[in-house]
Protein backbone atom coordinates (compact mmCIF):
# COMPACT_ATOMS: atom_id res chain seq x y z
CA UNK A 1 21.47 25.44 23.15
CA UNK A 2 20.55 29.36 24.05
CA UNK A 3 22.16 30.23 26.71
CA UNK A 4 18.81 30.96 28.46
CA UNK A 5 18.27 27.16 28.61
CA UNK A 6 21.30 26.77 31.07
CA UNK A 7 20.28 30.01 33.11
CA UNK A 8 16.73 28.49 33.77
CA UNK A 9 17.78 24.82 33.85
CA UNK A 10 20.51 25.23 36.69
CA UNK A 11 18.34 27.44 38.48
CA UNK A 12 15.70 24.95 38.81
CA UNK A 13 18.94 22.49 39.80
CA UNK A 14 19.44 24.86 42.39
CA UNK A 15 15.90 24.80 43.64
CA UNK A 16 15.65 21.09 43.23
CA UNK A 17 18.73 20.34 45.73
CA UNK A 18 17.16 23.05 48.45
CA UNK A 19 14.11 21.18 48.73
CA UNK A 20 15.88 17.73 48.75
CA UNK A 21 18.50 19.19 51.68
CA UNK A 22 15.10 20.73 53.14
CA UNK A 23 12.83 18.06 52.84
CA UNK A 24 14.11 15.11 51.66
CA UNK A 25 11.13 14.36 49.80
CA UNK A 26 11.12 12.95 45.82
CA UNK A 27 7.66 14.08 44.66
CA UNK A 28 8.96 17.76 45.50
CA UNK A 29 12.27 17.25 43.87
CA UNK A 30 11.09 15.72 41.00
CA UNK A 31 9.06 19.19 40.12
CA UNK A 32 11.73 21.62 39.70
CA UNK A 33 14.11 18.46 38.07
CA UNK A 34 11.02 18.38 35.39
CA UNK A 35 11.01 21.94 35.04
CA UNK A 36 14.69 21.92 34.53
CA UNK A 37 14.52 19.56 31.53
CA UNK A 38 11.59 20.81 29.82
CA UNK A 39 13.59 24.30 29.68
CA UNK A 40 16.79 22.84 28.71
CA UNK A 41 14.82 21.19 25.81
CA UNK A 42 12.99 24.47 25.03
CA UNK A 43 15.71 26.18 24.60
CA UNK A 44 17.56 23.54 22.39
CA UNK A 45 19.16 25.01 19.16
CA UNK A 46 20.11 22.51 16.59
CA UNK A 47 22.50 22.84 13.85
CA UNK A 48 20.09 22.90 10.19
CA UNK A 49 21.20 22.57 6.63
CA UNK A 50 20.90 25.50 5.08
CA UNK A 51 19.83 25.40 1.14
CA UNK A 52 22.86 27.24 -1.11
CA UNK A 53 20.44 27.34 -4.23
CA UNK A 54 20.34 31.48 -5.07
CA UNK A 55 17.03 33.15 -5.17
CA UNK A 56 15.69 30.93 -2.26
CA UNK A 57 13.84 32.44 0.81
CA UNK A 58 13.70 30.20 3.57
CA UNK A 59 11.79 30.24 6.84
CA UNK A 60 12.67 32.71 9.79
CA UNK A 61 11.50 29.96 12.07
CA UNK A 62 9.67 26.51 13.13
CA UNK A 63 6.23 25.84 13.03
CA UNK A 64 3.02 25.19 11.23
CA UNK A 65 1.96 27.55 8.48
CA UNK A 66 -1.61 29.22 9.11
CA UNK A 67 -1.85 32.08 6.65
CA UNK A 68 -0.81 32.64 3.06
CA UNK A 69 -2.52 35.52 1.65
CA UNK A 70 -1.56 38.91 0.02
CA UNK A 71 -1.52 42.16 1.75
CA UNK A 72 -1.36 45.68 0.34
CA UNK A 73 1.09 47.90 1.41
CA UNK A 74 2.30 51.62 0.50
CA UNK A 75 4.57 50.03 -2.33
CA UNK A 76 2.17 47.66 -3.90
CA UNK A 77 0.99 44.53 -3.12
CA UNK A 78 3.25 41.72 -0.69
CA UNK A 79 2.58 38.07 -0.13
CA UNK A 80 2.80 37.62 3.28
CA UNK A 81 3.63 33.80 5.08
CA UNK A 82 2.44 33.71 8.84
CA UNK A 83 3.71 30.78 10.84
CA UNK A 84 2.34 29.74 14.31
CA UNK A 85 5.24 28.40 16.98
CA UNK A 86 3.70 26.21 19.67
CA UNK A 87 5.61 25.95 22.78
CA UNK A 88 7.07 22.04 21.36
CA UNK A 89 8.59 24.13 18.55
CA UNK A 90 12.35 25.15 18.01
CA UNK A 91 11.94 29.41 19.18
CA UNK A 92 15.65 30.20 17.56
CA UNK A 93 14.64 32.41 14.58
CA UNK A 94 16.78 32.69 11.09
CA UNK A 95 17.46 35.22 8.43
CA UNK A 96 15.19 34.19 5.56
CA UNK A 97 17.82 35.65 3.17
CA UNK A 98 21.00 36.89 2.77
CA UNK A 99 21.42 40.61 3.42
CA UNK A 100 22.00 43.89 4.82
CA UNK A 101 19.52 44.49 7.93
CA UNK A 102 18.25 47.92 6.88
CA UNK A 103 15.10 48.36 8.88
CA UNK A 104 14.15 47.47 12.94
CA UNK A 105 11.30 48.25 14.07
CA UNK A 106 10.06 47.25 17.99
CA UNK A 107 6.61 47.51 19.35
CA UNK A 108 5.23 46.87 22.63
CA UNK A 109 1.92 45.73 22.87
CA UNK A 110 -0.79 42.71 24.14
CA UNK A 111 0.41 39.27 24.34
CA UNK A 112 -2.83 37.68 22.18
CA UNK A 113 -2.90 34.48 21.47
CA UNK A 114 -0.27 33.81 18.66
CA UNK A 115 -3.11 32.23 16.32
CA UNK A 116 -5.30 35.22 16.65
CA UNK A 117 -5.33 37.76 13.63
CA UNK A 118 -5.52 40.27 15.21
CA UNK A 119 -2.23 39.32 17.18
CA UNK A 120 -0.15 40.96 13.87
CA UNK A 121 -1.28 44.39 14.75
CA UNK A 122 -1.51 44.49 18.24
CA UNK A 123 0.56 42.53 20.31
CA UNK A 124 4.07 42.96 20.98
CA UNK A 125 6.51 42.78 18.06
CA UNK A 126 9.83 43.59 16.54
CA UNK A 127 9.83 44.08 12.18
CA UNK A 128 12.93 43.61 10.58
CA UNK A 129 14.21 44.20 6.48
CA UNK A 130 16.58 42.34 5.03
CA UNK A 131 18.38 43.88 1.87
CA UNK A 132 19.24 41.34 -0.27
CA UNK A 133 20.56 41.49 -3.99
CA UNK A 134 17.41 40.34 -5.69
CA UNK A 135 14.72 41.78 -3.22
CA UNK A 136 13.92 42.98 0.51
CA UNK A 137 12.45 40.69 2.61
CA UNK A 138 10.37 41.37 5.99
CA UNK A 139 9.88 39.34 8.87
CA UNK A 140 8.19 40.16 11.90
CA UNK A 141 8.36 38.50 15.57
CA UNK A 142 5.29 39.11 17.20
CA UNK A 143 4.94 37.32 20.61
CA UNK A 144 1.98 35.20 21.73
CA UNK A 145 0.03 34.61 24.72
CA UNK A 146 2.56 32.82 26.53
CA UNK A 147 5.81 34.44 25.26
CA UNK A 148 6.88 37.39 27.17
CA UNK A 149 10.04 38.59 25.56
CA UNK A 150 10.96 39.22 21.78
CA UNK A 151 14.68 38.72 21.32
CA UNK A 152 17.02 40.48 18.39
CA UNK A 153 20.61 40.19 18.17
CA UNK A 154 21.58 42.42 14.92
CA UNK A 155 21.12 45.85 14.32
CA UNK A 156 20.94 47.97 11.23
CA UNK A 157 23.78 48.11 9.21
CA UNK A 158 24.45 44.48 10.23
CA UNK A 159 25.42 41.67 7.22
CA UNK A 160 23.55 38.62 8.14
CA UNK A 161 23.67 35.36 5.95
CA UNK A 162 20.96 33.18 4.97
CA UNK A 163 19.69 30.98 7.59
CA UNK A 164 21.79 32.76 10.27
CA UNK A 165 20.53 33.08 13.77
CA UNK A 166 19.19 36.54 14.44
CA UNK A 167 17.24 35.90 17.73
CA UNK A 168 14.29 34.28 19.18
CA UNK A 169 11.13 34.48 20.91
CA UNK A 170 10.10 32.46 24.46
CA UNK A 171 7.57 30.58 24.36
CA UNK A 172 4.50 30.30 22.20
CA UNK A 173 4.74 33.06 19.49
CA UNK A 174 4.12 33.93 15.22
CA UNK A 175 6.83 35.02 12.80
CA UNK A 176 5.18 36.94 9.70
CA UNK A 177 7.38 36.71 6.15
CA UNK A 178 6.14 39.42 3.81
CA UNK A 179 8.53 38.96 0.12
CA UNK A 180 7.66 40.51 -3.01
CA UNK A 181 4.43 38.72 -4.73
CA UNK A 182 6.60 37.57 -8.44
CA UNK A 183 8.14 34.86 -5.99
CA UNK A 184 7.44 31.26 -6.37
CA UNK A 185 5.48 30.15 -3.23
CA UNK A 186 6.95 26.72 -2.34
CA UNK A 187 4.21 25.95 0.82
CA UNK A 188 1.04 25.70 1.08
CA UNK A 189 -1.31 26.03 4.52
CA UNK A 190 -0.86 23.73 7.33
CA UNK A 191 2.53 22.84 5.90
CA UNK A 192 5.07 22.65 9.22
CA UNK A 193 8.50 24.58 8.57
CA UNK A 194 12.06 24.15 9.70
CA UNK A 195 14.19 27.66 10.48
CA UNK A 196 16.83 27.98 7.89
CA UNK A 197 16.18 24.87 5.83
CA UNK A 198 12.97 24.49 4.89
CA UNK A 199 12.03 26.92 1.34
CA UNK A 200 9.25 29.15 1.67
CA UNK A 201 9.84 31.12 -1.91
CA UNK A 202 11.98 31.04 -4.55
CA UNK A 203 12.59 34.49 -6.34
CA UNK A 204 12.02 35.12 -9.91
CA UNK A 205 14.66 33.99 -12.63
CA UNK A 206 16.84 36.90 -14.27
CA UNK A 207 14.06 37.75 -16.72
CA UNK A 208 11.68 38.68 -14.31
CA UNK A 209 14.57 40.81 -12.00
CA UNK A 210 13.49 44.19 -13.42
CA UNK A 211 9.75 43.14 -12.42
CA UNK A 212 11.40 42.04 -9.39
CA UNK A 213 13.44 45.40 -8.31
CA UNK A 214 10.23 47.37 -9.03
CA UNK A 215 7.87 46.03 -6.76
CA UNK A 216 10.36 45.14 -4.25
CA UNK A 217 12.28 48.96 -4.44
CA UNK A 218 10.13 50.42 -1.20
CA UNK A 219 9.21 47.18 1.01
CA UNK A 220 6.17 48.16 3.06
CA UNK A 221 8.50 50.18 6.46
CA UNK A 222 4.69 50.82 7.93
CA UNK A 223 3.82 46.82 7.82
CA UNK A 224 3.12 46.31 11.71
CA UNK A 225 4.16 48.94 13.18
């Protein structure tokens, strides 16, 4: 579980045993005792099998896939997966490869809601490269209209393994993939996702690596920022 599950689940405890010493009453004690489950549960962080097949880009995160479409950039054109997180969703989010973190990028901004296109430009978000030895792939946390707080644990410089917890986002949010466009899609829309174990791409075979370095040399550093 993320540790914010225990800080928000014992406080409501707390709260729940004032208003029982204050009031002995059950309907008010059984509000913050709800409370304190739901965030114990929202916060929950299961262990996932992560796929050891090379060339595989898996998903940053749970949820539902809504977009698959291709988006030009300064380096060429990017496919780019966007995939919604409802508030019933797992909000622990993965390395989709294995790789040096060479790019962070934060942005504060509106808290649209998470479905909303526009919600990849303008509300708050944090854009991250990953440096791996076929390709660089982006990913992007962009918080929706509940979620108030974007979380990253790495830095630049960092080594982070495939499937490897790198943060999270509270509450209802979007995580954006953008991968070079010679990879294998392996979803299609509407398709729901599991962080770290479910395949979103595979990347070309060795013949098409030089293909593969060129497009991917220069992965798109202005993409939502």
């Amino acid at each position: 579980m993320v540790r914010d599950g225990y800080f928000y689940g014992l406080g409501f405890g707390v709260v729940a045993v004032l208003l029982w010493v204050g009031t002995h009453s059950l309907l008010l004690l059984c509000i913050p005792l709800l409370l304190a489950a739901f965030f114990l549960w929202f916060f929950r962080d299961p262990e996932r099998p992560i796929p050891e097949e090379p060339g595989l880009i898996v998903s940053p995160a749970d949820g539902k896939v809504t977009a698959i479409e291709t988006i030009t950039t300064p380096s060429g054109s990017q496919r780019r997966i966007s995939i919604f997180l409802s508030v019933f969703n797992v909000h622990v989010n993965r390395s989709p490869i294995a790789g040096n973190i060479q790019f962070v990028d934060y942005k504060k901004g509106k808290y649209l809601n998470a479905m909303n296109p526009a919600s990849a430009t303008e509300n708050e978000r944090n854009y991250v490269e990953v440096a791996g030895e076929l390709c660089t792939v982006g990913f992007c946390q962009i918080a929706g209209l509940l979620a108030r707080r974007i979380v990253f644990q790495k830095k630049v410089g960092d080594w982070v393994h495939r499937g490897e917890r790198v943060g999270l986002i509270k509450f209802g949010s979007r995580v954006d993939v953008v991968f070079p466009i010679a990879c294998e899609l392996q979803v299609k829309m509407g398709e729901h996702v599991r962080g770290g174990a479910s395949v979103l791409a595979i990347m070309p075979s060795s013949d098409a690596e030089e293909l593969l370095a060129a497009v991917s040399s220069a992965m798109p550093s202005e993409f939502l920022r």
